[in-house]
N, C-alpha and C. Protein backbone atom coordinates (compact mmCIF):
# COMPACT_ATOMS: atom_id res chain seq x y z
N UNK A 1 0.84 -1.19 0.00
CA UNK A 1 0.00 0.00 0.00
C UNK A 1 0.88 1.25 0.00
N UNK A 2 0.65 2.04 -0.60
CA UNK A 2 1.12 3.72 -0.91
C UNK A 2 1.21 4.37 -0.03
N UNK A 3 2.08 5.31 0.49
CA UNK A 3 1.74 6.18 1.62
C UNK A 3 1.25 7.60 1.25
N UNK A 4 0.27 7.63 1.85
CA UNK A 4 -0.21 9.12 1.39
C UNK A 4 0.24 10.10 2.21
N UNK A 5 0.27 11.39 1.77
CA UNK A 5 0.75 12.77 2.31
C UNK A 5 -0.61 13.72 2.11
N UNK A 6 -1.26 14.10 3.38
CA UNK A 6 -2.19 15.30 2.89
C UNK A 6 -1.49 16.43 3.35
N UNK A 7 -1.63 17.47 2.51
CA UNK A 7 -0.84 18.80 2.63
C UNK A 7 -2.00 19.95 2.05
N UNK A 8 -1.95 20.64 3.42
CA UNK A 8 -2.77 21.89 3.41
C UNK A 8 -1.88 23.49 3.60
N UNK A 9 -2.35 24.40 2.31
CA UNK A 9 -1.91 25.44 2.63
C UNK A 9 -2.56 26.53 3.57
N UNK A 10 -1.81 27.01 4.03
CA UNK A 10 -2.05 27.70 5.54
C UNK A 10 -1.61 29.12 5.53
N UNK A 11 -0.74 29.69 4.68
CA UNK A 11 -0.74 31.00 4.44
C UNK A 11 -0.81 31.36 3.28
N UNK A 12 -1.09 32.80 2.38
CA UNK A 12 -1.14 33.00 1.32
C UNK A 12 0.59 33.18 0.95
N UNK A 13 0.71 32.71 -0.71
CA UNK A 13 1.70 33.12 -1.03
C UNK A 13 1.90 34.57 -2.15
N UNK A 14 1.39 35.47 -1.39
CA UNK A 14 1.41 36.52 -2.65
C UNK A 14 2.82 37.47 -1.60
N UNK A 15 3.41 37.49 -0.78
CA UNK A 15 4.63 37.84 -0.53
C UNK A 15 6.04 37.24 -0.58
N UNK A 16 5.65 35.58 -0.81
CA UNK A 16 6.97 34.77 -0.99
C UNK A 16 7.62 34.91 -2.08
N UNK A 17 8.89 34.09 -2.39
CA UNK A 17 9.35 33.82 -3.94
C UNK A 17 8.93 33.52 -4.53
N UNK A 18 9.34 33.85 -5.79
CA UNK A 18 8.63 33.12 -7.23
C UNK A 18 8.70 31.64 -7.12
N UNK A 19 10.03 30.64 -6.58
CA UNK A 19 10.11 29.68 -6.91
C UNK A 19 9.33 28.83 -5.47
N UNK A 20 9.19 29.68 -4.75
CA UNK A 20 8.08 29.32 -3.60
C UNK A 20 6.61 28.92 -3.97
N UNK A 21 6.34 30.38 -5.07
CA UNK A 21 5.16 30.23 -5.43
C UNK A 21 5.00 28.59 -6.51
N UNK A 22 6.12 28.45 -7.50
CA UNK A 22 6.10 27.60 -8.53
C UNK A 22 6.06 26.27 -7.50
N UNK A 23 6.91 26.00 -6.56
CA UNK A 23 6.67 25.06 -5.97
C UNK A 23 5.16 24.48 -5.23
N UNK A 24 4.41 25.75 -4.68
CA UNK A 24 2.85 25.51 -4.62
C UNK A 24 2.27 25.12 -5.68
N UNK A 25 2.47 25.23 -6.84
CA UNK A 25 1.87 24.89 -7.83
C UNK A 25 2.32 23.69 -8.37
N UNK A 26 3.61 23.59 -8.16
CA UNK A 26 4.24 21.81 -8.67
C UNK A 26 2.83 20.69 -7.60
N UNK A 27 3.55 21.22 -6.23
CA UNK A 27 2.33 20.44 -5.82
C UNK A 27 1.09 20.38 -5.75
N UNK A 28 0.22 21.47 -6.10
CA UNK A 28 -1.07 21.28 -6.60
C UNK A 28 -1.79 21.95 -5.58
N UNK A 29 -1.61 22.97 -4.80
CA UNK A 29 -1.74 23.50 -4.39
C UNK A 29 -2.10 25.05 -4.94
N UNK A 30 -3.43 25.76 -4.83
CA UNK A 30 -4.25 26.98 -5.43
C UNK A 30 -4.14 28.59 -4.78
N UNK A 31 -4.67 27.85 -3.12
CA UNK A 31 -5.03 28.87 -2.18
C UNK A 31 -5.33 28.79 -0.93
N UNK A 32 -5.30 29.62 0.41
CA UNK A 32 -5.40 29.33 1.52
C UNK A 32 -6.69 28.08 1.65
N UNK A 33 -6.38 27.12 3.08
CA UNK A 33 -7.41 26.21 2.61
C UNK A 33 -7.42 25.10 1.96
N UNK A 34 -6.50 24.91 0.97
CA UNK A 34 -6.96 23.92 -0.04
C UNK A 34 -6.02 22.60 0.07
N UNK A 35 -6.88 21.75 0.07
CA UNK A 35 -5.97 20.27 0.55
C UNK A 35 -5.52 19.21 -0.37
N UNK A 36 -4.49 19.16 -0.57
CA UNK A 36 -4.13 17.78 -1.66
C UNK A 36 -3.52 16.30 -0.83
N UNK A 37 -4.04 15.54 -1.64
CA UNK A 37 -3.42 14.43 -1.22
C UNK A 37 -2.48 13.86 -2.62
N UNK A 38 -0.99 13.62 -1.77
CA UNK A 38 0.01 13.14 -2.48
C UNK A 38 1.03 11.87 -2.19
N UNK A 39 1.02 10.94 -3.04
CA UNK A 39 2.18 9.98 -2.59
C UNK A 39 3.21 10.28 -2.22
N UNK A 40 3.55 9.55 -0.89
CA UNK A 40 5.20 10.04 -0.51
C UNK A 40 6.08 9.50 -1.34
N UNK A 41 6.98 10.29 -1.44
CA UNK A 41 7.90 10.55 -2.11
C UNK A 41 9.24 11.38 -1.83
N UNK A 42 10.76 11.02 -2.17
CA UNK A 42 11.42 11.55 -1.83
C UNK A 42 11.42 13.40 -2.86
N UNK A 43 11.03 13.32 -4.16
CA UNK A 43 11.01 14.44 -4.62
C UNK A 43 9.59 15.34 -4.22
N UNK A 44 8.86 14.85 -3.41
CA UNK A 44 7.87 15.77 -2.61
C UNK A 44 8.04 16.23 -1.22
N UNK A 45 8.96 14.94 -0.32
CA UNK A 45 9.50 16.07 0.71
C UNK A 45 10.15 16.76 0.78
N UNK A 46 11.20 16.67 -0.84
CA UNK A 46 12.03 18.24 -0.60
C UNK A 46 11.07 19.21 -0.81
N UNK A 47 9.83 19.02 -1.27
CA UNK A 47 9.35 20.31 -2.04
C UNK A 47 8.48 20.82 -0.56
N UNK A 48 7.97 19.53 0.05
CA UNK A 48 7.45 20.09 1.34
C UNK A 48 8.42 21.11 2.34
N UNK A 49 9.74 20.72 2.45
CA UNK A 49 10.43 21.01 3.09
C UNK A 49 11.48 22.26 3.02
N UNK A 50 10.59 22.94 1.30
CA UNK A 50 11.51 24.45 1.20
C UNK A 50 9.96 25.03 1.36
N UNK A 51 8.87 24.97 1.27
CA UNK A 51 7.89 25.64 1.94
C UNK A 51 7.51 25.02 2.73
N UNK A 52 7.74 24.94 4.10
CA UNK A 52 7.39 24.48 4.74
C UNK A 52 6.42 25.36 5.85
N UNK A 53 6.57 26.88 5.64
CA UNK A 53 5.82 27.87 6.60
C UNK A 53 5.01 28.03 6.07
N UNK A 54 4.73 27.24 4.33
CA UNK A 54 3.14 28.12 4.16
C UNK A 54 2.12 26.68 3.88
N UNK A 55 2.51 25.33 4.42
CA UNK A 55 2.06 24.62 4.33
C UNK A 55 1.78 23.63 5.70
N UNK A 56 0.84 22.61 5.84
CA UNK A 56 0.80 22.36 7.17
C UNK A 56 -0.09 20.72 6.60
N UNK A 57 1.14 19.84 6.83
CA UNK A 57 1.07 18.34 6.26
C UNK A 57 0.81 17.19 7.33
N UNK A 58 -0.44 16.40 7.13
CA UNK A 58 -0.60 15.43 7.74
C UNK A 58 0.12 14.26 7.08
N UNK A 59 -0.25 13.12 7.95
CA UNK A 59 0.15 11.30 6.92
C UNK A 59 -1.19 10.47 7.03
């Protein structure tokens, strides 16, 4: 069985970096609020783990 990652964003990104912002969007992520569920993965916890203040991830 797969391990899932739910990841909710928790602050807006209209003051961060660009590649902050691109990274919300790699992961599928829109707007405050909005919840994705993603397979773990080693190329998704880096991405969790350079935004990590504007996101807020269960398992």
């Amino acid at each position: 069985m797969t391990k899932l990652i739910k990841v909710t964003q928790i602050k807006s990104s209209i003051s961060c970096p660009k590649k902050h912002k691109s990274t919300l969007k790699g992961i599928g992520l829109r707007h405050i609020g909005h919840t994705v569920k993603r397979i773990k993965s080693p190329r998704l916890l880096g991405m969790i783990n350079s935004i990590a203040y504007l996101i807020k991830t269960e398992e």
